[in-house]
Structures are given as C-alpha cells and as structure tokens.
Protein backbone atom coordinates (compact mmCIF):
# COMPACT_ATOMS: atom_id res chain seq x y z
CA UNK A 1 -184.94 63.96 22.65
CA UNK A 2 -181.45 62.37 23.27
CA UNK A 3 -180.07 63.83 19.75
CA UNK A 4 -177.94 66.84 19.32
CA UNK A 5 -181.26 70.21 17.62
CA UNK A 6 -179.68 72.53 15.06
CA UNK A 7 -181.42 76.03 15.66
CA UNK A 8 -183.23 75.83 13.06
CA UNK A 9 -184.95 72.61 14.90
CA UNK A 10 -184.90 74.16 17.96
CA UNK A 11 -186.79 77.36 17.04
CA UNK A 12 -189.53 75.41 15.46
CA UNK A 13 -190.00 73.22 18.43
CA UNK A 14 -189.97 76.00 20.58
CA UNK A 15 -192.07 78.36 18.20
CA UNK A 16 -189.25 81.27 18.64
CA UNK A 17 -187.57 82.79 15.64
CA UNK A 18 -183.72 81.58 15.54
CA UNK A 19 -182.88 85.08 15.77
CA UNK A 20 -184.48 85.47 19.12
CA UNK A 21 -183.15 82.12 20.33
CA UNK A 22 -179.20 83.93 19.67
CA UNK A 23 -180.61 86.88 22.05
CA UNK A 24 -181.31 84.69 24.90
CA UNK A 25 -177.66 83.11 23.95
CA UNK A 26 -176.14 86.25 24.64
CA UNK A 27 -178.40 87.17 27.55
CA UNK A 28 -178.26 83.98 29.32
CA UNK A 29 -174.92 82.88 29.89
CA UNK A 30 -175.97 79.65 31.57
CA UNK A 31 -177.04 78.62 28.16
CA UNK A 32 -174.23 77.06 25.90
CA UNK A 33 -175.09 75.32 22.78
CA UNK A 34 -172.30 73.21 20.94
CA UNK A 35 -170.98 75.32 18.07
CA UNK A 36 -168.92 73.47 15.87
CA UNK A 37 -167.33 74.82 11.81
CA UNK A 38 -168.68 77.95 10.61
CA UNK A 39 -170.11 78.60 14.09
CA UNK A 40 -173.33 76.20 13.44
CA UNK A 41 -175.41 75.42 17.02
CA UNK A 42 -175.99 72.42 18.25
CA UNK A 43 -178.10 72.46 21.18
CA UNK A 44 -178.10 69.42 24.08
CA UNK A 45 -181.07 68.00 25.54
CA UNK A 46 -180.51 69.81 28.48
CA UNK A 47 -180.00 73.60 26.28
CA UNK A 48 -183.83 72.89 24.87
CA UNK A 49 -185.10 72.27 27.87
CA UNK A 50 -183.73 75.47 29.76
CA UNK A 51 -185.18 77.62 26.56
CA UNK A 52 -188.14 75.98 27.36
CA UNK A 53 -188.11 77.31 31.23
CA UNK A 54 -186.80 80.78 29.53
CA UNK A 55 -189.38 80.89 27.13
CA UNK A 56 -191.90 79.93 29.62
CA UNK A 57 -190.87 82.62 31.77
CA UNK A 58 -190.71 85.56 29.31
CA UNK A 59 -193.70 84.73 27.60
CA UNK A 60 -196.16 82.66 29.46
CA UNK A 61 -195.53 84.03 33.24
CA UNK A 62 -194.61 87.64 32.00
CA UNK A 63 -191.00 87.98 33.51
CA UNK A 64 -188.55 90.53 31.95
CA UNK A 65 -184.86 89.61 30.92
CA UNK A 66 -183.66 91.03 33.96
CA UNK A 67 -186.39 88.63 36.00
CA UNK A 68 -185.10 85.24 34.23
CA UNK A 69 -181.62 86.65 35.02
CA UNK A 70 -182.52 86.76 38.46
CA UNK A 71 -184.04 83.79 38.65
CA UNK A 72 -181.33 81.64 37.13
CA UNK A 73 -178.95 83.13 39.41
CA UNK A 74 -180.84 82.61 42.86
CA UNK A 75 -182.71 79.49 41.55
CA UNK A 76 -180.19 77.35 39.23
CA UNK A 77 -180.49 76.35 35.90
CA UNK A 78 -182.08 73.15 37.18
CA UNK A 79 -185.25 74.75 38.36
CA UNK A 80 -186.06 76.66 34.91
CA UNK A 81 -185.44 73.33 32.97
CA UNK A 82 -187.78 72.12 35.71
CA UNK A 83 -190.30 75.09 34.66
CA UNK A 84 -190.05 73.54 30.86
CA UNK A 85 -190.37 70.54 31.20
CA UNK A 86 -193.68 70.92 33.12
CA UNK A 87 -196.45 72.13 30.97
CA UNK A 88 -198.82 74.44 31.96
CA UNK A 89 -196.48 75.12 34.95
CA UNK A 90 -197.61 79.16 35.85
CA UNK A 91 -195.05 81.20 37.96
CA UNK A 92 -197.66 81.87 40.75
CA UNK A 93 -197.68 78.27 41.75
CA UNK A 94 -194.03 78.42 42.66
CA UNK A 95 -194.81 81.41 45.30
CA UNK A 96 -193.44 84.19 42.65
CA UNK A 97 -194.77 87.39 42.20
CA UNK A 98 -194.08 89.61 39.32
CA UNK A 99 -193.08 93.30 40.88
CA UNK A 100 -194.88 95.74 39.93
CA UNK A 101 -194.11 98.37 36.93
CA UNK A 102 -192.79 100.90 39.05
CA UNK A 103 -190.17 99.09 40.62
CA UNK A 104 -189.11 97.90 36.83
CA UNK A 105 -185.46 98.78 35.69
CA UNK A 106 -185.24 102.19 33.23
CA UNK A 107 -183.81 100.14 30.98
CA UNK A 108 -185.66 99.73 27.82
CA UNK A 109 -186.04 95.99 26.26
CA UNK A 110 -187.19 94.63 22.85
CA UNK A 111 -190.50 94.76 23.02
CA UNK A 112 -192.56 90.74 22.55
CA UNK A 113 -194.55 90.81 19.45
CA UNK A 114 -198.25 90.12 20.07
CA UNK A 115 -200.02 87.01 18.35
CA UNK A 116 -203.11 87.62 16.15
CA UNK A 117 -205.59 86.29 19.00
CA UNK A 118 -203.82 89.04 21.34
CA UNK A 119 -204.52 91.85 18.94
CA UNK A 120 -207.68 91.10 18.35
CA UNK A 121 -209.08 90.88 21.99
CA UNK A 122 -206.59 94.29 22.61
CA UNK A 123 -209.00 96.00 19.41
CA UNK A 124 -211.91 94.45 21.44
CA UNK A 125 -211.49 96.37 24.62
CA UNK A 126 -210.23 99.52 22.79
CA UNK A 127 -213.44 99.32 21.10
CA UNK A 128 -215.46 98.60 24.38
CA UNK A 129 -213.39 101.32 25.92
CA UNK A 130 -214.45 103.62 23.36
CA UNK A 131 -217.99 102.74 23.47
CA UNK A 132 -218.06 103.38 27.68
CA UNK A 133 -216.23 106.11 26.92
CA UNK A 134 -219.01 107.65 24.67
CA UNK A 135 -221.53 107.00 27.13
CA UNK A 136 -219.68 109.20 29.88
CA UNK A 137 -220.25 111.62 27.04
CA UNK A 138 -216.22 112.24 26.50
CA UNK A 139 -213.86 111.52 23.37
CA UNK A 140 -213.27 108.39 22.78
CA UNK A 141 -209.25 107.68 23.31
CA UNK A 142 -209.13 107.71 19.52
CA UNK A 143 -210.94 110.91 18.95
CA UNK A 144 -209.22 112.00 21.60
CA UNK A 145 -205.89 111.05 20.27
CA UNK A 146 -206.31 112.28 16.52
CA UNK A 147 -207.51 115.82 18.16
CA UNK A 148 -204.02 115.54 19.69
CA UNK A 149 -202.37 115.55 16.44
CA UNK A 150 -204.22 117.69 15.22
CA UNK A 151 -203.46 121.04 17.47
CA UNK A 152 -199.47 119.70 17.73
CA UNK A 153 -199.61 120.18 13.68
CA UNK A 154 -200.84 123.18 13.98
C-alpha cells in the first residue's frame, strides 16, 4: 500500500470505472492525485483511501454528491479515509441520518448504475407488486403503464 496506484490500479481495486474515479476528482477537491507528463494520475496512499470513504459513502451508505461534500467539509478528510479504511463501517453507526427526499437539492445527478443482483430483486418485487396488485383486482403497474401509452398515442 506504500506505492504510488495509476488509475487504472486504482479503479480495479476500488471496483469504479476510471472514468467515474475523474468525476469524484473534479467533485471533490480535497482529493489530489499526482499527475505527472501527459497528465497520467498517480494516486498516494492516502488519495485511495479517501475514494474508499467516498465510495463508501455514495454507494454503500446512500449519500448524494452534495452529502460527501458536506461531510468532507464539516468532518475532514481524515474521517472519510477513516470510513474506508474500516470495512463494513455503515453511516448509521456514526449518528448520521440520510435526509429525506424532499429536502434533496433540485439538482439532478448522474444516476448509480444498478448491479445484476439489484435488478433482479427490483424485477422480484415489481413482479410481487404486480401479483398483489391483481388480487386487489386493479392493473398491474405494467398494464397500467402500457394502457398509458396507449391513449397518449392516440
């Protein structure tokens, strides 16, 4: 761990694409990665291991950009890395709460791409959903949906 990552190490140790890993660059200022000719990244010890606290914010405990943001700034960089370096750390354990939808920003952000296993349990409920759904003795939401269509067509 005491050796200088290119991204390309980085992102597979991390299991983020290197595209998403020059996103947080630009969204987190607090992280600063070596570049040296032709604008190659070198990241420190201490750069993976604040991805790791970002990464485990944004995608484990939920938080939006705007959330890490916040929580670098009020926090410090040295509680995040603290965040990575502890697997299995959740965000509830350190007393924080997620606020709730309505209170989010308008702002819109790149939505996270969903893993196989979350698809699959998401077509699971739609499909128990639609089941319930059919014992009320309604549409299902698909049904319902493709009738939708169908009268804004025409």
């Amino acid at each position: 761990m005491d050796a200088f990552r290119n991204i390309g190490e980085v992102s597979a140790e991390l299991g983020v694409r290197k595209h998403v890993l020059r996103f947080w660059e630009a969204k987190f200022p607090q992280l600063k990665p070596m570049k040296r000719g032709g604008g190659r990244r070198y990241y420190r010890p201490a750069d993976v291991q604040l991805l790791r606290g970002i990464r485990h914010l944004l995608q484990t405990a939920g938080y939006t950009i705007k959330g890490v943001q916040k929580i670098l700034r009020e926090d410090g960089v040295e509680d995040v890395k603290r965040l990575g370096a502890a697997p299995g750390t959740r965000a509830d354990e350190r007393g924080r709460v997620r606020p709730p939808a309505a209170s989010a920003p308008a702002a819109i952000e790149a939505p996270r791409q969903l893993s196989g296993l979350e698809m699959g349990a998401l077509r699971t409920l739609a499909a128990e959903l639609d089941a319930l759904q059919a014992m009320l003795g309604g549409p299902s939401q698909r049904e319902s949906g493709r009738a939708k269509r169908a009268a804004a067509r025409g």
